[in-house]
Protein backbone atom coordinates (compact mmCIF):
# COMPACT_ATOMS: atom_id res chain seq x y z
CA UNK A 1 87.07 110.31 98.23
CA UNK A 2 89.32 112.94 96.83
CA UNK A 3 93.27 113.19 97.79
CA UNK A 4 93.57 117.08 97.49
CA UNK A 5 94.39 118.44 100.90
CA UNK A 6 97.35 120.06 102.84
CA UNK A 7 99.57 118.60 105.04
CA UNK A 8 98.46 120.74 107.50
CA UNK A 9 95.44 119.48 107.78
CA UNK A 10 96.48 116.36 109.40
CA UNK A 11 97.57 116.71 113.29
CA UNK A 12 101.01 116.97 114.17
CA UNK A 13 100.64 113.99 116.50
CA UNK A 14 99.42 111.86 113.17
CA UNK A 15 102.76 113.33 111.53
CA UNK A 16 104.49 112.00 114.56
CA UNK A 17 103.27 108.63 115.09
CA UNK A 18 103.92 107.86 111.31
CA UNK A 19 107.44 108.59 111.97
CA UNK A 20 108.14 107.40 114.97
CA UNK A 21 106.52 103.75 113.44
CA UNK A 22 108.46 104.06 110.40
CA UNK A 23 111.92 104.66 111.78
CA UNK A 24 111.35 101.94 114.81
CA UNK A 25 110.01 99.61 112.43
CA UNK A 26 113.37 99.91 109.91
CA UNK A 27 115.51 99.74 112.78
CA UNK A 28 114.37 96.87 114.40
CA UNK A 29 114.76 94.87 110.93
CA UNK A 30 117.81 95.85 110.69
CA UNK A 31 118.47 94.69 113.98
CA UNK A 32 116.89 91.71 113.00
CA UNK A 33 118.80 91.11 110.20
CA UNK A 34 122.37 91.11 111.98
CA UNK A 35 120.79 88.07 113.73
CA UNK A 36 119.30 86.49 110.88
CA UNK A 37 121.98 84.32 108.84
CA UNK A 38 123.36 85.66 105.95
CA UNK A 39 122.09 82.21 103.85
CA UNK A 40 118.30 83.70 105.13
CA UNK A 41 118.65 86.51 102.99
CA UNK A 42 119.68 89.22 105.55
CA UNK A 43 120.64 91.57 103.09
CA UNK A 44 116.71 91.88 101.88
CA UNK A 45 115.69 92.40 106.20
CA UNK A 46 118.76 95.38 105.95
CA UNK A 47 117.20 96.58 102.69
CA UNK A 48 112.95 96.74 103.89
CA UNK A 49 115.09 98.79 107.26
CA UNK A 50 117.14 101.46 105.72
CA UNK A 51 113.73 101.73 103.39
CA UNK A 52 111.76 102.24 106.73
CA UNK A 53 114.26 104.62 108.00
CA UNK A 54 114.28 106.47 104.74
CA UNK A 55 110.58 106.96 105.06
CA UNK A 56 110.86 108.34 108.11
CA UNK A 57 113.57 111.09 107.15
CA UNK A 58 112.02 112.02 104.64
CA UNK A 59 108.60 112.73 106.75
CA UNK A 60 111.01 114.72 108.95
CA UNK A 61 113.21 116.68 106.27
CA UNK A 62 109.59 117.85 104.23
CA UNK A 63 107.09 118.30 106.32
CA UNK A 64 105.47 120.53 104.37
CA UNK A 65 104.64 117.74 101.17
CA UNK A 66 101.02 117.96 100.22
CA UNK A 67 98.63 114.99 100.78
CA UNK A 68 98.56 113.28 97.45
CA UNK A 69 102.57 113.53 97.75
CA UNK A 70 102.31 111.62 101.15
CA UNK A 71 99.92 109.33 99.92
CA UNK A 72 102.37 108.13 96.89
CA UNK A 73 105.03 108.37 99.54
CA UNK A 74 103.04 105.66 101.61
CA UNK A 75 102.32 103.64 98.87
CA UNK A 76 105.28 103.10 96.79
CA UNK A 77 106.87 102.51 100.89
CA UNK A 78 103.97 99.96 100.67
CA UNK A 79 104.44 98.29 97.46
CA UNK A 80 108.25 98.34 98.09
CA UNK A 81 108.24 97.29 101.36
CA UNK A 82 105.77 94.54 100.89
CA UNK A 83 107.76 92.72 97.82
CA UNK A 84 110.81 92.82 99.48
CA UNK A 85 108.99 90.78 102.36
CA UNK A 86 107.45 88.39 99.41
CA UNK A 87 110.93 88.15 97.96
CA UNK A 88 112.29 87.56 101.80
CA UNK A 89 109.57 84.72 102.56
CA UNK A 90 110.04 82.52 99.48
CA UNK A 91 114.09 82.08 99.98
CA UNK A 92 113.22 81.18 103.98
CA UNK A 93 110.71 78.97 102.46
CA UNK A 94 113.06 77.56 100.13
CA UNK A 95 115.79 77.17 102.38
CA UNK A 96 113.48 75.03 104.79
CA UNK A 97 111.85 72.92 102.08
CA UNK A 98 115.89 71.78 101.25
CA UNK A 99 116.64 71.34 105.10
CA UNK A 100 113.46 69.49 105.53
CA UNK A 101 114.44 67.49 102.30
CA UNK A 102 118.00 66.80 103.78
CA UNK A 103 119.76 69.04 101.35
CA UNK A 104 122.44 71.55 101.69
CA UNK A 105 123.23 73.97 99.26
């Protein structure tokens, strides 16, 4: 399968929905995060949002990137996105184990 194409050869609505996800999905984690307590690591759920957001502006600001550019551009979001979530889940996990332990700290 080869990456060369145009931008324009994807539908505007595609364009759209891949925004609209990105930007609601970085502003609901940020959301989230206010909620979330500051021990839980909020600062990586505010992090994985304003990356979201990002995303999204930049989909809006250069519309006219090639395909291969908005693949990396998905992927690196991807790869970025996803070890902040790893990173994210091991201190919750963490900070249960000690509260399940009876520890504080």
């Amino acid at each position: 399968m080869s990456l060369l194409g145009r931008l324009e050869d994807l539908s505007l609505t595609d364009i759209v929905q891949i925004v609209y996800l990105s930007r609601r999905t970085g502003v609901l984690e940020i959301v989230a995060a206010v909620h979330l307590h500051r021990a839980h690591g909020e600062w990586l759920l505010i992090a994985s949002g304003v990356l979201s957001v990002v995303f999204g502006l930049i989909l809006v600001v250069a519309p006219g990137v090639g395909i291969l550019t908005l693949v990396w551009i998905i992927g690196g979001y991807a790869v970025f996105f996803g070890l902040i979530m790893l990173t994210l889940a091991f201190r919750l996990r963490a900070r249960h184990l000690r509260n399940a332990l009876g520890t504080t700290g």
